[in-house]
C-alpha atoms as a PDB file:
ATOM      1  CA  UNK A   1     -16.854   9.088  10.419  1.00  0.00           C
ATOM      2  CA  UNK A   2     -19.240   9.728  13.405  1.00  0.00           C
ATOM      3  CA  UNK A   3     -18.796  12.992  15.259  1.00  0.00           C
ATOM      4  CA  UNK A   4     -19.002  13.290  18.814  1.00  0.00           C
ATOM      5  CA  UNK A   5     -20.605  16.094  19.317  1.00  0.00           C
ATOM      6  CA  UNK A   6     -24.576  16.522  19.318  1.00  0.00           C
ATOM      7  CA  UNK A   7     -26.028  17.225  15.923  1.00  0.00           C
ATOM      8  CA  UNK A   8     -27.589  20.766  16.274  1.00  0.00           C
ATOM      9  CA  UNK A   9     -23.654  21.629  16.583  1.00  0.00           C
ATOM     10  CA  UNK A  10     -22.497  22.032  13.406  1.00  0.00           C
ATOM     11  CA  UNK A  11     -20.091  24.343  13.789  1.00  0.00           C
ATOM     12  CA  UNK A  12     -18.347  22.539  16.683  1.00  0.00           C
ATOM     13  CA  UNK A  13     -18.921  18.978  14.864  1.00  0.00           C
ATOM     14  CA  UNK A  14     -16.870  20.287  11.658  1.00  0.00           C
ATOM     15  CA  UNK A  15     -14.053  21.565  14.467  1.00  0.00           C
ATOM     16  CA  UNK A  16     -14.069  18.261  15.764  1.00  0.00           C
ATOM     17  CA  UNK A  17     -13.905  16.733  12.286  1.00  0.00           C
ATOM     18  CA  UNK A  18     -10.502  18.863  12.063  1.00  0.00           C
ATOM     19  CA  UNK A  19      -8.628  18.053  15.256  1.00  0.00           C
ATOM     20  CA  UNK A  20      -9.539  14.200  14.367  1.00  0.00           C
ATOM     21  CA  UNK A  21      -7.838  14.518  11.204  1.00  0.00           C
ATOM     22  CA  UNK A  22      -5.076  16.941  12.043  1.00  0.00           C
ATOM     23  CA  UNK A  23      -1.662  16.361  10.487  1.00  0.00           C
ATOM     24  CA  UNK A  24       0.103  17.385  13.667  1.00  0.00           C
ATOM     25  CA  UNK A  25      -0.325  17.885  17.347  1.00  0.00           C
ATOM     26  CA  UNK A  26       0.092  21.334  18.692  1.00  0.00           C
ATOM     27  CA  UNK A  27      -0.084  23.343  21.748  1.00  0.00           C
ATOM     28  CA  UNK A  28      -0.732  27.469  21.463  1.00  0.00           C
ATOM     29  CA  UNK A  29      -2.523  29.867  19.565  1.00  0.00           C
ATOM     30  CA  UNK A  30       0.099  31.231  17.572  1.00  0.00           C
ATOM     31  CA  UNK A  31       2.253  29.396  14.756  1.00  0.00           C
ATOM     32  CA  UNK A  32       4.662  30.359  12.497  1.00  0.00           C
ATOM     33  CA  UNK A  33       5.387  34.412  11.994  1.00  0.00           C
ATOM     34  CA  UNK A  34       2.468  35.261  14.174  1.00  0.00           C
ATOM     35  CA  UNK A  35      -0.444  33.010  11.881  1.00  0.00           C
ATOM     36  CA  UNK A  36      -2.924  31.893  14.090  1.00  0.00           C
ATOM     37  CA  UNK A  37      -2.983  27.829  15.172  1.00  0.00           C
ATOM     38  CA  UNK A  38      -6.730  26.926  13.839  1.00  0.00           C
ATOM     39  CA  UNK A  39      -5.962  23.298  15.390  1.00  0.00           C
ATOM     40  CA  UNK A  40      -5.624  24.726  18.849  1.00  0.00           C
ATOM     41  CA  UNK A  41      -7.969  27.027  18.587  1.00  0.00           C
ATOM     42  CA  UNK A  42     -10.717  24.776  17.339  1.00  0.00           C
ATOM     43  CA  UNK A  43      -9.425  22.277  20.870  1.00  0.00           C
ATOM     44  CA  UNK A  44     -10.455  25.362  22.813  1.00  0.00           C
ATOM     45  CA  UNK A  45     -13.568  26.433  21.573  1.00  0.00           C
ATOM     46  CA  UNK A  46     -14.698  22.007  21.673  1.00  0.00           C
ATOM     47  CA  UNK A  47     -13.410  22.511  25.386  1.00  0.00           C
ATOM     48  CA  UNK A  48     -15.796  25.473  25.405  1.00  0.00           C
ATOM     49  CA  UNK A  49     -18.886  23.407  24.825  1.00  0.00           C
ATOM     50  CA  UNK A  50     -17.949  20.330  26.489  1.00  0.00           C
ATOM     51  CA  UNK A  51     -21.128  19.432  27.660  1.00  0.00           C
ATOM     52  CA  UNK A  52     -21.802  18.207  24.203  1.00  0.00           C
ATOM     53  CA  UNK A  53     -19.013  15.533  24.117  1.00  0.00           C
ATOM     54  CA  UNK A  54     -19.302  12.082  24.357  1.00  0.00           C
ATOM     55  CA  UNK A  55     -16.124  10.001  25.911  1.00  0.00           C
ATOM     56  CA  UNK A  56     -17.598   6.787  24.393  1.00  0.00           C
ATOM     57  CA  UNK A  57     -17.487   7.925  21.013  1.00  0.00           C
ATOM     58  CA  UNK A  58     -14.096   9.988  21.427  1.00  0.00           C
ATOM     59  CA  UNK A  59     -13.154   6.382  22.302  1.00  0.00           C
ATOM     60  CA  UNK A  60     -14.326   4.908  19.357  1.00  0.00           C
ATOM     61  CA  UNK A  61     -12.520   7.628  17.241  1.00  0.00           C
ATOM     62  CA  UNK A  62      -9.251   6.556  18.443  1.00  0.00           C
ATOM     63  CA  UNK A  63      -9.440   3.642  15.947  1.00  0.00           C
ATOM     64  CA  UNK A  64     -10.001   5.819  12.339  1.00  0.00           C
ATOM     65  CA  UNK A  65      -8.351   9.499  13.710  1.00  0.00           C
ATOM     66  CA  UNK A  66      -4.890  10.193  12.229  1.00  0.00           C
ATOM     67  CA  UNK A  67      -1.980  10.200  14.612  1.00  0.00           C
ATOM     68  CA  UNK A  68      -2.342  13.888  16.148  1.00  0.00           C
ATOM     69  CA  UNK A  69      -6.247  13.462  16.260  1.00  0.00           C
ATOM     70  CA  UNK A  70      -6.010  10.555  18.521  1.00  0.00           C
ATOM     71  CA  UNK A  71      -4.027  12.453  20.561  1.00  0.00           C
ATOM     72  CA  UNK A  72      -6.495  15.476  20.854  1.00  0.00           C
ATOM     73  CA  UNK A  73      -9.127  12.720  21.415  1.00  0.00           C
ATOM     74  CA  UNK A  74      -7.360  11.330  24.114  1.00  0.00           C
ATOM     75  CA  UNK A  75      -7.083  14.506  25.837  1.00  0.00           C
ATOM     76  CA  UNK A  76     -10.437  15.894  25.121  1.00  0.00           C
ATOM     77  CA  UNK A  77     -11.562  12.325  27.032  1.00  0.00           C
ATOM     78  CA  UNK A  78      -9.568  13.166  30.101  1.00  0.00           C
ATOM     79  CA  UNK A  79     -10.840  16.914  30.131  1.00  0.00           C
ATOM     80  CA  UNK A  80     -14.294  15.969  29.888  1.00  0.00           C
ATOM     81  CA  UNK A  81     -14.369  12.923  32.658  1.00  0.00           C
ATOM     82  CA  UNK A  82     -12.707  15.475  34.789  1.00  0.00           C
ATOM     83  CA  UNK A  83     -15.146  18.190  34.196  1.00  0.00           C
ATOM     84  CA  UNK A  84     -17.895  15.359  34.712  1.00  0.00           C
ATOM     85  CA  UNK A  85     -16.424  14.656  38.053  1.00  0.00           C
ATOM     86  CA  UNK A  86     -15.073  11.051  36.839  1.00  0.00           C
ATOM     87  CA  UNK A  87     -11.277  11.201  37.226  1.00  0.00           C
ATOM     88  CA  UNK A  88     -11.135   7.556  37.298  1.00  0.00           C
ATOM     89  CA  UNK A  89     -11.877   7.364  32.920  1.00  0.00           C
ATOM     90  CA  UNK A  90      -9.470  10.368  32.648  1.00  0.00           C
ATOM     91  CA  UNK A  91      -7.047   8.354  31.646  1.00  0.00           C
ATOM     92  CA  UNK A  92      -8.317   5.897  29.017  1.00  0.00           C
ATOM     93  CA  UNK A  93      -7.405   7.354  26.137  1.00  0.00           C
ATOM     94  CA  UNK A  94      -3.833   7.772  26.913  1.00  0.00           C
ATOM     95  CA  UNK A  95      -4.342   3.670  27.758  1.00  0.00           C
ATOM     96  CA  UNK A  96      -5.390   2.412  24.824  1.00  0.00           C
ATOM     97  CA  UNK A  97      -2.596   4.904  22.928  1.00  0.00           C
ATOM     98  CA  UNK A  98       0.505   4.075  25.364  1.00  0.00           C
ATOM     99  CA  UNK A  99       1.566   1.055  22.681  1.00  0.00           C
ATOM    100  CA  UNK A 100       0.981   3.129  19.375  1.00  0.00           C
ATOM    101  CA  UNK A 101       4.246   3.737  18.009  1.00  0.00           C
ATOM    102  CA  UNK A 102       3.421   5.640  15.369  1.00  0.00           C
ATOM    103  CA  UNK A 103       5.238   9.139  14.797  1.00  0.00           C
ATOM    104  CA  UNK A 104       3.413  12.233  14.776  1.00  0.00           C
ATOM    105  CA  UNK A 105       4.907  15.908  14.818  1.00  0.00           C
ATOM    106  CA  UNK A 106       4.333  18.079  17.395  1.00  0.00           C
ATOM    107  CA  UNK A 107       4.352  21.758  17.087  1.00  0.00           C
ATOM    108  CA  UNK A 108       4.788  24.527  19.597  1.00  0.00           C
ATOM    109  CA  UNK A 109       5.076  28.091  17.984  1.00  0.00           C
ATOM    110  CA  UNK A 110       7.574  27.697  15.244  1.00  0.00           C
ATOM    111  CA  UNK A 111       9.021  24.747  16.634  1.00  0.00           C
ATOM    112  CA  UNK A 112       8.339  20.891  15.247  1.00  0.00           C
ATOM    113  CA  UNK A 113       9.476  17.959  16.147  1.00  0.00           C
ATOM    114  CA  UNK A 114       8.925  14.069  15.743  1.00  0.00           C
ATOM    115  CA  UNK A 115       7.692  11.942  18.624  1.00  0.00           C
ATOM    116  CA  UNK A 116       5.904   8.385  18.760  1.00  0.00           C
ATOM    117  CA  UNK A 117       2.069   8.964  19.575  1.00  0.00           C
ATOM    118  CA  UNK A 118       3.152   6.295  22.696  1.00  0.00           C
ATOM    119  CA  UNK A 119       5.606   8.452  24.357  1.00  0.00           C
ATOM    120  CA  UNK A 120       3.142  11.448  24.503  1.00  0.00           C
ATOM    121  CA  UNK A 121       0.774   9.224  25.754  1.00  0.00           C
ATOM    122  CA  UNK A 122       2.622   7.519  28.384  1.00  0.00           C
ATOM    123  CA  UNK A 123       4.024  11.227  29.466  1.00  0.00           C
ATOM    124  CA  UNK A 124       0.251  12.644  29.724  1.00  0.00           C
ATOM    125  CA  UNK A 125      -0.319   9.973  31.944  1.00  0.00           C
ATOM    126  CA  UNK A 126       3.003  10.453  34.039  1.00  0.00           C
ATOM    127  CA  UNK A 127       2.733  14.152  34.485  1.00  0.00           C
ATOM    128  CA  UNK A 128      -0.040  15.418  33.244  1.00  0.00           C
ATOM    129  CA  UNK A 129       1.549  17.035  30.262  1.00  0.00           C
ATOM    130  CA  UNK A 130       3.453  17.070  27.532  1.00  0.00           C
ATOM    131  CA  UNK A 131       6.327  19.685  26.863  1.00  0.00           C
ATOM    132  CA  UNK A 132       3.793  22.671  27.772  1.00  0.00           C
ATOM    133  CA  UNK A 133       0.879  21.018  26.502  1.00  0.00           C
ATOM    134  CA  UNK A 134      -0.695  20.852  30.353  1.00  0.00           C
ATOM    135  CA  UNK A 135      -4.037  19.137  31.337  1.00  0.00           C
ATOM    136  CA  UNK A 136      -6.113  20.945  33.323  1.00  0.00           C
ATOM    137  CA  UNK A 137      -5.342  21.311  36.972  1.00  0.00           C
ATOM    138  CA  UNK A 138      -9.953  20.934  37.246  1.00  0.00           C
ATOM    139  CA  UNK A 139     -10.197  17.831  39.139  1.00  0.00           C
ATOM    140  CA  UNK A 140      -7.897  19.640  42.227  1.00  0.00           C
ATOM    141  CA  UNK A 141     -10.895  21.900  42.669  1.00  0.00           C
ATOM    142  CA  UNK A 142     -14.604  21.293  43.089  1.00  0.00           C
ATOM    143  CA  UNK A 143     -16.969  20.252  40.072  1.00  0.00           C
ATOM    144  CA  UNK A 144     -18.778  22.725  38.873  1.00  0.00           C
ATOM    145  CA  UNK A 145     -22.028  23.562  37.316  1.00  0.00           C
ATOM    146  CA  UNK A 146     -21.870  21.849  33.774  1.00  0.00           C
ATOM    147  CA  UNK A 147     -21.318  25.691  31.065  1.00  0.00           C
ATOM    148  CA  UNK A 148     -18.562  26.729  33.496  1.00  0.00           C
ATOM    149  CA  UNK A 149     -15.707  28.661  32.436  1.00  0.00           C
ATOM    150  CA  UNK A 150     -12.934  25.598  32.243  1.00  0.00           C
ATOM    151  CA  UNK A 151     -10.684  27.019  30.406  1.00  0.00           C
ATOM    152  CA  UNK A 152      -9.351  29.574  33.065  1.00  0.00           C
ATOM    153  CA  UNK A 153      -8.032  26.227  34.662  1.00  0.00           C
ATOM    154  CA  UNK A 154      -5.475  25.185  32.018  1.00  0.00           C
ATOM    155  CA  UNK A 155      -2.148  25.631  32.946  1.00  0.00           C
ATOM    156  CA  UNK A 156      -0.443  28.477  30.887  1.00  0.00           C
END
């Protein structure tokens, strides 16, 4: 499998590594009796270092990434083009996933249910979320200086 990241980032290629495999989709920090969600926080520290991603290649991990990793791949491609100031590739990943009808569980604190990867797709690209699972509000503000602070922008 070929990471996305650059190579000197290990740390944030082996966090990548886990989202793209991840068993289920999930939005917050906190799971089940207060254990900490290492999915989401792994998406949030990738988000951190941004700069290092590659959309191209996120694409090309849509095609071997299980069901909940093609969904973090879609969104980490619309969070980067949007950080990069291209909002018109924000949406590609969601695209190429709207006709995947594959089921994937989604978690949100102790809560998990089924969905088809296609529905979660096609409601990313309707509203801009999914349950609370919220893209960031960035490309209704001015780019910044690539190493900002993006993740003050995410919806809570």
């Amino acid at each position: 499998m070929v990471i996305s990241m650059e190579s000197d980032a290990t740390e944030s290629s082996e966090e990548l590594g886990l989202l793209l495999q991840a068993k289920t989709f999930s939005h917050g920090e906190i799971v089940n009796q207060g254990s900490k969600n290492i999915q989401f926080l792994a998406f949030k520290k990738i988000l951190e270092d941004w700069t290092k991603l590659d959309a191209a290649n996120l694409i090309e991990q849509l095609k071997t990434s299980s069901p909940a990793g093609k969904l973090y791949a879609a969104v980490l491609i619309s969070e980067i083009n949007c950080f990069r100031g291209q909002p018109a590739d924000m949406k590609a990943g969601f695209e190429l996933l709207k006709r995947d009808n594959t089921k994937v569980l989604y978690r949100s604190g102790c809560m998990l249910s089924e969905h088809k990867v296609s529905d979660i797709a096609k409601s990313f690209l309707a509203t801009g979320q999914f349950q609370e699972f919220g893209l960031s509000k960035w490309c209704e503000k001015p780019v910044a200086e690539p190493g900002a602070n993006m993740l003050g922008l995410w919806k809570s």
